[in-house]
C-alpha atoms as a PDB file:
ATOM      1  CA  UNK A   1       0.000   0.000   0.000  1.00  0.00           C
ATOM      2  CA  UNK A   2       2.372   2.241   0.677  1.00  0.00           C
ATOM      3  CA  UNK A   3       3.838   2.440  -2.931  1.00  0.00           C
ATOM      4  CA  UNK A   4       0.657   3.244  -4.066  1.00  0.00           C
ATOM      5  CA  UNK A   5       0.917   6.936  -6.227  1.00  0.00           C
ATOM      6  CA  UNK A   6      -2.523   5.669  -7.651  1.00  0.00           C
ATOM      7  CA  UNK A   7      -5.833   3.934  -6.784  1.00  0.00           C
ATOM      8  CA  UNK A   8      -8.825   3.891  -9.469  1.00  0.00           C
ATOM      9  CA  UNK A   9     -11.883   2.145  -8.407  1.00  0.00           C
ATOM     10  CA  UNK A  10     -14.835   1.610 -10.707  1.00  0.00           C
ATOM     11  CA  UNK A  11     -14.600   5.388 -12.017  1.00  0.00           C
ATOM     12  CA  UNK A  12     -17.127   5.951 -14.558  1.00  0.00           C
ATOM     13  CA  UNK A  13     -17.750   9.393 -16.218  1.00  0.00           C
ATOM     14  CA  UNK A  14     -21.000  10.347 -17.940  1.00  0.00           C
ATOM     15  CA  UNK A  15     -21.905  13.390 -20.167  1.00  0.00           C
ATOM     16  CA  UNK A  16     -25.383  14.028 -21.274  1.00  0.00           C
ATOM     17  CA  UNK A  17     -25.305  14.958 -25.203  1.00  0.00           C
ATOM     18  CA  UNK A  18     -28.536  16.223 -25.991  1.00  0.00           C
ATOM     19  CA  UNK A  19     -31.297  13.458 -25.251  1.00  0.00           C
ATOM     20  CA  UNK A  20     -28.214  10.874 -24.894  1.00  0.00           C
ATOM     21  CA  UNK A  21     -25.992  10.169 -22.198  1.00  0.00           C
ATOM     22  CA  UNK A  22     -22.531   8.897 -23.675  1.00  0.00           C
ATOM     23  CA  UNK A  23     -20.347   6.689 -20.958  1.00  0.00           C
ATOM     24  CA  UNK A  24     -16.537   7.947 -21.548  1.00  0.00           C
ATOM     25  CA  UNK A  25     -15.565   5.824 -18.603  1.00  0.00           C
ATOM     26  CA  UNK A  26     -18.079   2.891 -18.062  1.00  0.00           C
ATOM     27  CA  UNK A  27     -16.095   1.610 -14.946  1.00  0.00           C
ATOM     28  CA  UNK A  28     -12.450   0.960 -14.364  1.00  0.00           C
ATOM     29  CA  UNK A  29     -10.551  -0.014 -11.957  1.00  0.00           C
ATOM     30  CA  UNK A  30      -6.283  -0.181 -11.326  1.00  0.00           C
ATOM     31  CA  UNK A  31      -3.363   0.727  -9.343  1.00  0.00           C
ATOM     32  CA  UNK A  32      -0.204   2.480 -10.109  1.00  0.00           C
ATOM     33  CA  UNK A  33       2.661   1.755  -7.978  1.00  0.00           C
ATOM     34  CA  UNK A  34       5.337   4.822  -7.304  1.00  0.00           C
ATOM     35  CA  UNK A  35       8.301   4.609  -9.942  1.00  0.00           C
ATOM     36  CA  UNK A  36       6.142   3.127 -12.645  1.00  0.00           C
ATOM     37  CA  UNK A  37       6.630   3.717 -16.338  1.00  0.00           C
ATOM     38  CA  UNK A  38       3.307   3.055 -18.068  1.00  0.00           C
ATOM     39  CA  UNK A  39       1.051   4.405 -21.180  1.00  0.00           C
ATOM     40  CA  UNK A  40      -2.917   4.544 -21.575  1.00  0.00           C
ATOM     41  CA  UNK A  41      -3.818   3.506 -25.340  1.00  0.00           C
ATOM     42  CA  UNK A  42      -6.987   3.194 -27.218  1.00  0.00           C
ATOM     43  CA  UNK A  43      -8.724   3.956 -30.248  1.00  0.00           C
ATOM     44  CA  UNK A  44     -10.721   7.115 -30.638  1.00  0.00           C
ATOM     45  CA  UNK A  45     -13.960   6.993 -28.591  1.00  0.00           C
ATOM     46  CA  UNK A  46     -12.299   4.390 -25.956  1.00  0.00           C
ATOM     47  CA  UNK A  47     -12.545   6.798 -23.468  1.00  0.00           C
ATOM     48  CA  UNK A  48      -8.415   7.585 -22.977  1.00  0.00           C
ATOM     49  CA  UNK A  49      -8.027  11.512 -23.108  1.00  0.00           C
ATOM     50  CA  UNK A  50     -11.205  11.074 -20.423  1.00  0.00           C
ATOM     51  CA  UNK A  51      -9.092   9.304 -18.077  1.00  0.00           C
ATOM     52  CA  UNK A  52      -5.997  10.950 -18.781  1.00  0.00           C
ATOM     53  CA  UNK A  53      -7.974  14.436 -17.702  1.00  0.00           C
ATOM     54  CA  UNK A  54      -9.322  12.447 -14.993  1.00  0.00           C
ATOM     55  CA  UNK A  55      -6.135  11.409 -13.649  1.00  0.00           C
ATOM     56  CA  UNK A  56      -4.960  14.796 -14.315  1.00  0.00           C
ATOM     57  CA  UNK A  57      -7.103  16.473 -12.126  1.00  0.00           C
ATOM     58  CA  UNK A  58      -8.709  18.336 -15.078  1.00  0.00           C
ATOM     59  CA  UNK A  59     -12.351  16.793 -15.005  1.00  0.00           C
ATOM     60  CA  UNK A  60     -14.254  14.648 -12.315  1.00  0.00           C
ATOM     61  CA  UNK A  61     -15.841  11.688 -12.425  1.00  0.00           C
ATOM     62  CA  UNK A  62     -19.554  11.255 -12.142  1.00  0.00           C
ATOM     63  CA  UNK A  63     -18.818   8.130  -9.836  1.00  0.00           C
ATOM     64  CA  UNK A  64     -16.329   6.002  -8.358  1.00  0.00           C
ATOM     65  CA  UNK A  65     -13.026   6.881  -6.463  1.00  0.00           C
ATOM     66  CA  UNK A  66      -9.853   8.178  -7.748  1.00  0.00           C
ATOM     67  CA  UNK A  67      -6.576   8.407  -4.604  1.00  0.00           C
ATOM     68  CA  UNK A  68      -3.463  10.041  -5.408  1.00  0.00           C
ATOM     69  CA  UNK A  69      -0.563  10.259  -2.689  1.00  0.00           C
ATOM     70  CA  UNK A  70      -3.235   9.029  -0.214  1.00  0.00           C
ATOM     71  CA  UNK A  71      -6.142  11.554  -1.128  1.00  0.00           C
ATOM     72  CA  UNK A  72      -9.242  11.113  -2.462  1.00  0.00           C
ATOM     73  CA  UNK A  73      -9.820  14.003  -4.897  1.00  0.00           C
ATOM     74  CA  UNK A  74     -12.593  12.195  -6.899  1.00  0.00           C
ATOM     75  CA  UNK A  75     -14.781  14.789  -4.546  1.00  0.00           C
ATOM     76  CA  UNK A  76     -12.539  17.519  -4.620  1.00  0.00           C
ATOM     77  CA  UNK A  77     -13.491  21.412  -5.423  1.00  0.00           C
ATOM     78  CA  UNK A  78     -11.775  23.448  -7.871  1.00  0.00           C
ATOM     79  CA  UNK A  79      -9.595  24.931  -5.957  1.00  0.00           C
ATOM     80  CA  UNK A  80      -8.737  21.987  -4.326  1.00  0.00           C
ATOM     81  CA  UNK A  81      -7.998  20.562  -7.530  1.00  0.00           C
ATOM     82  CA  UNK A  82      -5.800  23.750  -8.658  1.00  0.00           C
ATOM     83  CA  UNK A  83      -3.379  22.985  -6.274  1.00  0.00           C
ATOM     84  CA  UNK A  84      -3.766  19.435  -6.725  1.00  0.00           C
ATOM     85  CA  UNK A  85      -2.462  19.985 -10.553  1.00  0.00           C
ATOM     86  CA  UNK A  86      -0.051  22.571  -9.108  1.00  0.00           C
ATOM     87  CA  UNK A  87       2.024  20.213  -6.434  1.00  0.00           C
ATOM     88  CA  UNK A  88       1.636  16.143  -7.581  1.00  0.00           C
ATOM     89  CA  UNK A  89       1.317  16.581 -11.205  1.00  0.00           C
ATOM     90  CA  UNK A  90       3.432  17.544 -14.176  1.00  0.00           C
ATOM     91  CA  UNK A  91       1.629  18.059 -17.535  1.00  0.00           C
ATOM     92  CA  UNK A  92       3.357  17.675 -20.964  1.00  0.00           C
ATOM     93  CA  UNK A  93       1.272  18.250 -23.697  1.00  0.00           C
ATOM     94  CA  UNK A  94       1.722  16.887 -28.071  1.00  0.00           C
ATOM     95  CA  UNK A  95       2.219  20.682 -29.050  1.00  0.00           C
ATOM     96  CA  UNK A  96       4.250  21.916 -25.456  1.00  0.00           C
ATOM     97  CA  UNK A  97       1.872  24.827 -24.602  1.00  0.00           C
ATOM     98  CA  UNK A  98       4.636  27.313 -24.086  1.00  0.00           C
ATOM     99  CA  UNK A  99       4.545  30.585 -23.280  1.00  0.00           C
ATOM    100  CA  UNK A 100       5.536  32.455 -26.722  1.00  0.00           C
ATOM    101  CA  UNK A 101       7.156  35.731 -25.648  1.00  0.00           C
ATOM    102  CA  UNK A 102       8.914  34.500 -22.762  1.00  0.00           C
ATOM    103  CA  UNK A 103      12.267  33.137 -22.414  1.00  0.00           C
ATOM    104  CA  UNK A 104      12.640  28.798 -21.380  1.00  0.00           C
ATOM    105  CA  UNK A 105      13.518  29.979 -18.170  1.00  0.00           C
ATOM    106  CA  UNK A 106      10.418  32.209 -17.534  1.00  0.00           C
ATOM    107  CA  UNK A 107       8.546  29.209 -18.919  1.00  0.00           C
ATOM    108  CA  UNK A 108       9.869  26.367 -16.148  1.00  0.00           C
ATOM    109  CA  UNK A 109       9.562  29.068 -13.168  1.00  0.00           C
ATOM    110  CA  UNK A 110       6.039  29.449 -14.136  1.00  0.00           C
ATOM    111  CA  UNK A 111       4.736  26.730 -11.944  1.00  0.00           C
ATOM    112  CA  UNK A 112       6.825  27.722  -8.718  1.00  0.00           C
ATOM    113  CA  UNK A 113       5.354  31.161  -9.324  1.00  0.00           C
ATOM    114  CA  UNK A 114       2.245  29.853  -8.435  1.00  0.00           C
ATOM    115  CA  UNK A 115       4.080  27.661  -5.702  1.00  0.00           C
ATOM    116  CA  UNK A 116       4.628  31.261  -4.169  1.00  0.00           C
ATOM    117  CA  UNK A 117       8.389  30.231  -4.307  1.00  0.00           C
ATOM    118  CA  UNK A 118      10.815  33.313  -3.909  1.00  0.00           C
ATOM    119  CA  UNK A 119      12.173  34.539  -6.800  1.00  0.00           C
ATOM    120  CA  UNK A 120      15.899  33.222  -6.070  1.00  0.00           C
ATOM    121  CA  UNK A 121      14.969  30.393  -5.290  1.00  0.00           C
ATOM    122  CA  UNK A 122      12.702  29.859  -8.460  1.00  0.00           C
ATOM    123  CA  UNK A 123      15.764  30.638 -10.456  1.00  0.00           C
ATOM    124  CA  UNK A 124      18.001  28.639  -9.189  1.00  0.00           C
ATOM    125  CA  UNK A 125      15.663  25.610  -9.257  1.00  0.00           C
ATOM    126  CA  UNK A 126      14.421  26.336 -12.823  1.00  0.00           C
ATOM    127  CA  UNK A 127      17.838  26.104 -14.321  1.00  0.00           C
ATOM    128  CA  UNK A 128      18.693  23.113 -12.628  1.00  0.00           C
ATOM    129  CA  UNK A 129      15.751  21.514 -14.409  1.00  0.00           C
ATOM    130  CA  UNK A 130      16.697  22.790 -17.752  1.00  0.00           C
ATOM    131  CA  UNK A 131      20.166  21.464 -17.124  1.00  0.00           C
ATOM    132  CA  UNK A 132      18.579  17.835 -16.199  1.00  0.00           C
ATOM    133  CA  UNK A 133      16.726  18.144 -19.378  1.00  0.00           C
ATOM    134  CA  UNK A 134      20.142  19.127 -21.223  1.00  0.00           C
ATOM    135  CA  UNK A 135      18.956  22.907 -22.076  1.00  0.00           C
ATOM    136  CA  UNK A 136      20.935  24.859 -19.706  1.00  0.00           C
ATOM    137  CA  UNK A 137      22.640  26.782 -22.427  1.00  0.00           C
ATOM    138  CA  UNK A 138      19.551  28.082 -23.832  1.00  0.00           C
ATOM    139  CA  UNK A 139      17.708  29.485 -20.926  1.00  0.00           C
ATOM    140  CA  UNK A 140      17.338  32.534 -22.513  1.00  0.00           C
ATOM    141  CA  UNK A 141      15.945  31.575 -25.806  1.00  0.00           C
ATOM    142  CA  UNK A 142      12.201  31.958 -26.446  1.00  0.00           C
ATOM    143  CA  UNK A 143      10.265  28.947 -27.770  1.00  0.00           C
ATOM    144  CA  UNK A 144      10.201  30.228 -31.604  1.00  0.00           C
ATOM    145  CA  UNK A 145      14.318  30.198 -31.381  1.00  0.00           C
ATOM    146  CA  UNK A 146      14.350  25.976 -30.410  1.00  0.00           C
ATOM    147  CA  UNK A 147      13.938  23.282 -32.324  1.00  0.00           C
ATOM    148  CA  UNK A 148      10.000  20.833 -31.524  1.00  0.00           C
ATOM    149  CA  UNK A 149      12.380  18.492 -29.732  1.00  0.00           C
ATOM    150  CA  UNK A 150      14.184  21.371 -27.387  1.00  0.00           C
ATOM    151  CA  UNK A 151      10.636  22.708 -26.814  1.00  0.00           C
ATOM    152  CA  UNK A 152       9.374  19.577 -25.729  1.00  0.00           C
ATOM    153  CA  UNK A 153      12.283  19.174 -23.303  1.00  0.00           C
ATOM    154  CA  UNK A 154      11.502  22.785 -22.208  1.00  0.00           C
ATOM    155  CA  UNK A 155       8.027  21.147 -21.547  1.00  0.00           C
ATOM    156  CA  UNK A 156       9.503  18.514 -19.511  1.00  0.00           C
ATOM    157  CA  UNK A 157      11.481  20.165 -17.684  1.00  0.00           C
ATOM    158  CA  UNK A 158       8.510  22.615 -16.978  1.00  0.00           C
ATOM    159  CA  UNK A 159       6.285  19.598 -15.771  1.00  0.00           C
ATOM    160  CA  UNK A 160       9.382  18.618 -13.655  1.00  0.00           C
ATOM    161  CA  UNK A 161      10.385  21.779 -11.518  1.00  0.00           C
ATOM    162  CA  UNK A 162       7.784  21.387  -8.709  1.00  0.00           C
ATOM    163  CA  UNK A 163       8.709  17.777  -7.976  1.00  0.00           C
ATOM    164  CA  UNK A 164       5.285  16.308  -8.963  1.00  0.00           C
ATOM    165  CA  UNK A 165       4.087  12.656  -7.894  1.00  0.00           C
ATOM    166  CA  UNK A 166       3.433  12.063 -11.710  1.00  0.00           C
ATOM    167  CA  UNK A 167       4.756  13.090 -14.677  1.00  0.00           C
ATOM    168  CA  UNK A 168       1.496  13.113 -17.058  1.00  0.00           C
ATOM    169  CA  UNK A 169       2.455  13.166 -21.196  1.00  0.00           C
ATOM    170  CA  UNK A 170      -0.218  12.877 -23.629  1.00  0.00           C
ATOM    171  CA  UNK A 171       1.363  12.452 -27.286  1.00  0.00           C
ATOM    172  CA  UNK A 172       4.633  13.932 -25.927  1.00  0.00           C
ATOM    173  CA  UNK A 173       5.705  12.626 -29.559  1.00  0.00           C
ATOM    174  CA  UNK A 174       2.983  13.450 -31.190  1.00  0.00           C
ATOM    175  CA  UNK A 175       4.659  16.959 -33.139  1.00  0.00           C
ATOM    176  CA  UNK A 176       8.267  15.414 -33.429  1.00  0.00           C
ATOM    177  CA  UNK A 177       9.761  13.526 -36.313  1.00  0.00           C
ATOM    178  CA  UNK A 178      10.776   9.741 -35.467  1.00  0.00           C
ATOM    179  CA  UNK A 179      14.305  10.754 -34.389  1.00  0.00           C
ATOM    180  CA  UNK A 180      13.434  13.461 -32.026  1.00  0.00           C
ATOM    181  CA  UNK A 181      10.964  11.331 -30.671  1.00  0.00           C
ATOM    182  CA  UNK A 182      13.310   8.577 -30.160  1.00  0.00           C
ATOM    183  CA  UNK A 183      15.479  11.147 -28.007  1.00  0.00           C
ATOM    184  CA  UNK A 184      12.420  12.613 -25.725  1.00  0.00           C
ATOM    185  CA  UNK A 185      11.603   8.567 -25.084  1.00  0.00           C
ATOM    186  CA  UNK A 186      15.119   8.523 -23.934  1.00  0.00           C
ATOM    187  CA  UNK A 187      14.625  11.889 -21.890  1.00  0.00           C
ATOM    188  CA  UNK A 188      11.380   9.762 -20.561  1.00  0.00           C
ATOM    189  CA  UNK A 189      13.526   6.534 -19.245  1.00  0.00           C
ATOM    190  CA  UNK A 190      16.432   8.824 -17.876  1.00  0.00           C
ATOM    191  CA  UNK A 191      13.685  10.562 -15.814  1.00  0.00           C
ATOM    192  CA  UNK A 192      11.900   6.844 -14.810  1.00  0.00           C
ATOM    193  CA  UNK A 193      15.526   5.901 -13.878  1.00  0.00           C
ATOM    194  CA  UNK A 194      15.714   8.537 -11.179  1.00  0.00           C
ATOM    195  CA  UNK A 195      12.605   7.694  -9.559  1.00  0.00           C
ATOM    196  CA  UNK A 196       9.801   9.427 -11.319  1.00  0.00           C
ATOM    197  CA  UNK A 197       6.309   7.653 -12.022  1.00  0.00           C
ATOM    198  CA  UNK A 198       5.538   8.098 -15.775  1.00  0.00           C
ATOM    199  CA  UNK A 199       2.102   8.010 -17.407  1.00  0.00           C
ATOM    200  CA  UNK A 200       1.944   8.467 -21.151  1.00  0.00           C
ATOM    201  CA  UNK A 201      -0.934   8.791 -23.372  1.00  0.00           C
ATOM    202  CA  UNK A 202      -0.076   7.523 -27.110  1.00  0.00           C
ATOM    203  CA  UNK A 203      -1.940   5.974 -29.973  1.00  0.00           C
ATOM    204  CA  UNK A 204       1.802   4.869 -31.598  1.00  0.00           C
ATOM    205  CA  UNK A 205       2.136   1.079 -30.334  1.00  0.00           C
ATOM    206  CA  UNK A 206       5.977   1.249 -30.623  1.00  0.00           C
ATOM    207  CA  UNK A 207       6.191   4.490 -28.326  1.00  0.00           C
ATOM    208  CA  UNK A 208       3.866   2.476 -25.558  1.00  0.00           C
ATOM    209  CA  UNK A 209       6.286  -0.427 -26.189  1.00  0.00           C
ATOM    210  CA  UNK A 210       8.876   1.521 -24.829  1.00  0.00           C
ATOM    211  CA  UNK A 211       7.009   2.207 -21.641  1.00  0.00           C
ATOM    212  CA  UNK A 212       6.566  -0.888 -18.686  1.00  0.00           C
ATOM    213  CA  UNK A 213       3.351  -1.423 -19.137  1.00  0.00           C
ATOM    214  CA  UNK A 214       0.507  -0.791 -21.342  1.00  0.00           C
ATOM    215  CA  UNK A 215      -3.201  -0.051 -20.366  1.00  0.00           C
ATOM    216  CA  UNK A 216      -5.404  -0.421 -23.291  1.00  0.00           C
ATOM    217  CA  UNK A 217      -9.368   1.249 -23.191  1.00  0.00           C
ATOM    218  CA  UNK A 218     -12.649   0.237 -25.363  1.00  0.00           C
ATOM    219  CA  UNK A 219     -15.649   1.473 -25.259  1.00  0.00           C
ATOM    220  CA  UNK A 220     -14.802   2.963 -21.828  1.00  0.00           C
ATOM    221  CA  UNK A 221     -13.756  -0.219 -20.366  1.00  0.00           C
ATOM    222  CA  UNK A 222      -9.940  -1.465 -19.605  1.00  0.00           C
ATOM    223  CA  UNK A 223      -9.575  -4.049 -22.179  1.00  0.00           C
ATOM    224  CA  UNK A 224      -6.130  -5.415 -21.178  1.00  0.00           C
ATOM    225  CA  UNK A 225      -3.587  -4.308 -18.585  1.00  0.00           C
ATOM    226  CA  UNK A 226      -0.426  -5.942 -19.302  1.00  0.00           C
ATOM    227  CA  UNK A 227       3.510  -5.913 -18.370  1.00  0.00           C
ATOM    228  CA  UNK A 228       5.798  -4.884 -21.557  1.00  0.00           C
ATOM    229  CA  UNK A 229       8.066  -7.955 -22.019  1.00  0.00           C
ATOM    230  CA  UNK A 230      11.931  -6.559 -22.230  1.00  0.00           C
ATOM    231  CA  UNK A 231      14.127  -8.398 -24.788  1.00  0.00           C
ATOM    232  CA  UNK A 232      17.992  -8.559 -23.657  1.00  0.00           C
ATOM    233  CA  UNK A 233      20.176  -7.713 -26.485  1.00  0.00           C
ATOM    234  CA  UNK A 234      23.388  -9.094 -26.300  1.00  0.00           C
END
């Protein structure tokens, strides 16, 4: 129990569409353990970017039970979710949502801003993030001066600063061509390998094949939840 990051019980999530009611989420239930490296898949309609904004703190379910870190926030307010998304979660997102007229540093102190973090201190902690993400010699470049794969580390590194429980990507590889995306993946097991619990959200089976193990959604149901099997290369 006490590696749990995550516990999902039968969450279900409703919307009413017109005269219809359409069940993203008809009832799932799993775990994730601290330190895990796993990724949600599913074809469109399976219900993934509703879990993956359910995990994220960004919607709430119409039933069932959601604990991260030991709190039920299933039930939480809005501004009990704000800080929520603030403190235990780190967001990357397919096309970065960077701040365009502001420098990569600006853009990774932005969540310790809201941390009320001094401004020193934000600094300090903001470049050592860009260095773990290899960008330290282009904290003062603005987005629209990097390449899609140094904005996506600029991203990462953004998601990273305030030390979150997860580190939530949806198509973090989305935008890149296949070699950049083969060096964020590599950005992605560096950061697993120093303790972090990954959850990516991909529709490209040999990006979720990189991951430990894969989650796969239909029709708002968990249709398999399986370990990825290593090969050892010799």
């Amino acid at each position: 129990m006490a590696d749990l990051v995550i516990q999902i019980r039968d969450l279900k999530r409703e919307y009413k569409m017109g005269q219809n009611i359409v069940r993203a989420l008809a009832g799932v239930s799993f775990d994730i353990n601290r330190n895990e490296y796993l990724s949600i898949m599913g074809p469109s309609g399976s219900g993934k970017s509703t879990l993956m904004n359910t995990l994220g703190c960004l919607d709430t379910p119409t039933s069932g039970s959601y604990i991260l870190n030991n709190k039920e926030v299933a039930r939480m307010k809005e501004d009990e979710l704000a800080d929520i998304r603030n403190k235990e979660i780190g967001f990357v997102f397919q096309t970065f949502n960077l701040l365009p007229r502001t420098t990569c540093l600006a853009n990774v102190e932005l969540p310790l801003i809201y941390s009320g973090m001094r401004a020193s201190e934000r600094k300090e902690k903001a470049m050592l993030t860009l260095e773990r993400v290899g960008l330290a010699d282009r904290w003062h470049h603005k987005p629209n001066e990097l390449s899609g794969g140094q904005r996506q580390r600029v991203a990462i590194a953004r998601a990273l600063v305030n030390d979150p429980a997860i580190l939530l990507a949806d198509e973090p590889t989305g935008n890149l061509d296949t070699k950049t995306g083969d060096e964020i993946m590599e950005l992605f097991a560096a950061i697993h390998d120093a303790g972090n619990t990954l959850i990516l959200v991909t529709h490209e089976p040999d990006i979720a094949e990189q991951t430990h193990r894969i989650i796969r959604l239909r029709d708002g149901l968990i249709e398999s939840d399986r370990p990825v099997e290593k090969v050892n290369s010799f």
